[in-house]
Protein backbone atom coordinates (compact mmCIF):
# COMPACT_ATOMS: atom_id res chain seq x y z
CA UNK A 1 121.08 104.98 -111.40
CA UNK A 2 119.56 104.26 -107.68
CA UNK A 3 116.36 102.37 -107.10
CA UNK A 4 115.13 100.85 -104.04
CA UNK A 5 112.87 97.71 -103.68
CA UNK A 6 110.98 96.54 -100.73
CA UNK A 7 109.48 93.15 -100.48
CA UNK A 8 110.21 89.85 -98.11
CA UNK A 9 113.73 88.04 -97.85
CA UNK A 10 113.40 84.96 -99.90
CA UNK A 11 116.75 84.30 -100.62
CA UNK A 12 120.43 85.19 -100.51
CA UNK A 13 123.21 83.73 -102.16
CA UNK A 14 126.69 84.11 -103.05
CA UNK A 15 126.31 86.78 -105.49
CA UNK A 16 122.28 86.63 -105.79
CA UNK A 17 119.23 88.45 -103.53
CA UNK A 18 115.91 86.85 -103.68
CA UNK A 19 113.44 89.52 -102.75
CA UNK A 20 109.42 88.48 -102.69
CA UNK A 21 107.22 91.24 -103.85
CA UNK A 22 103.95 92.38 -102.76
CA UNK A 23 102.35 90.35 -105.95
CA UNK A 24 104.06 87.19 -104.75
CA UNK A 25 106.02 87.39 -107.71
CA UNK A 26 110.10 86.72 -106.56
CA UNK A 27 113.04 88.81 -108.32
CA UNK A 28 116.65 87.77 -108.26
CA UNK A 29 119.00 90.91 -108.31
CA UNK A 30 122.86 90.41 -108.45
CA UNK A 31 124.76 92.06 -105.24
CA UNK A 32 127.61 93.57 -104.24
CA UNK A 33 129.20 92.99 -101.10
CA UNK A 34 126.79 93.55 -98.69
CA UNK A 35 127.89 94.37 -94.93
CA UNK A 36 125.75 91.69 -93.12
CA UNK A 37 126.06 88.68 -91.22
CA UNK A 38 124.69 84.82 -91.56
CA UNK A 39 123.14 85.59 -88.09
CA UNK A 40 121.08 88.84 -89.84
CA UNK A 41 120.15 86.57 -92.40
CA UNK A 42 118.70 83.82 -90.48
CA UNK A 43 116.39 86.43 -89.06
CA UNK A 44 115.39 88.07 -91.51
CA UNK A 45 114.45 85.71 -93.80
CA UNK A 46 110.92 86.03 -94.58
CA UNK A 47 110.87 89.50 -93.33
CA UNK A 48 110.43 92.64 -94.94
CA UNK A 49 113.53 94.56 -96.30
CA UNK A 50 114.13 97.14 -98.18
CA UNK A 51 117.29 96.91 -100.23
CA UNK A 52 119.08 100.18 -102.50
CA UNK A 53 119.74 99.12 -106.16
CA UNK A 54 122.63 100.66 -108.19
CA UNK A 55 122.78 99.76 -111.70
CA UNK A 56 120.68 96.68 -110.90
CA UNK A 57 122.67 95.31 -108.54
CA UNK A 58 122.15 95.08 -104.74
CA UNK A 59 124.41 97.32 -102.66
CA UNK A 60 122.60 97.74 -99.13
CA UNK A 61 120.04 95.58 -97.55
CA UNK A 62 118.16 96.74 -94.53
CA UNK A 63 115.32 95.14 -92.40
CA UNK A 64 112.22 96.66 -91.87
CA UNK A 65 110.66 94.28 -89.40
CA UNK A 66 110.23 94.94 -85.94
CA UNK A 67 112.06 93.04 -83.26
CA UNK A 68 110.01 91.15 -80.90
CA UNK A 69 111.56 89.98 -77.79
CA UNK A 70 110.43 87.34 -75.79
């Protein structure tokens, strides 16, 4: 079963996604191996994302934050 999720980067760990929610509230999903690098991470943390569920666990992660360039 597919869900998706949208809510702020809070978190990501070895095997763990922390995903803020619009209530503040912060869910931990499990993940799969996710396609991304520590660079992505750094910034997008804090940013929204969207990420695709499959049985619960993470399997994609995209950023929906706009880049601003300076």
């Amino acid at each position: 079963m597919q869900n998706m999720v949208t809510g702020r980067l809070a978190g990501l760990e070895d095997n763990k996604v922390s995903i803020e929610l619009r209530t503040g509230e912060i869910k931990v999903f499990h993940r799969k191996e996710l396609n991304i690098s520590l660079e992505w991470v750094y910034q997008n943390m804090g940013q929204p994302v969207i990420c695709l569920l499959e049985d619960g666990c993470v399997t994609d992660l995209k950023s929906l934050g706009q880049k601003v360039t300076v």
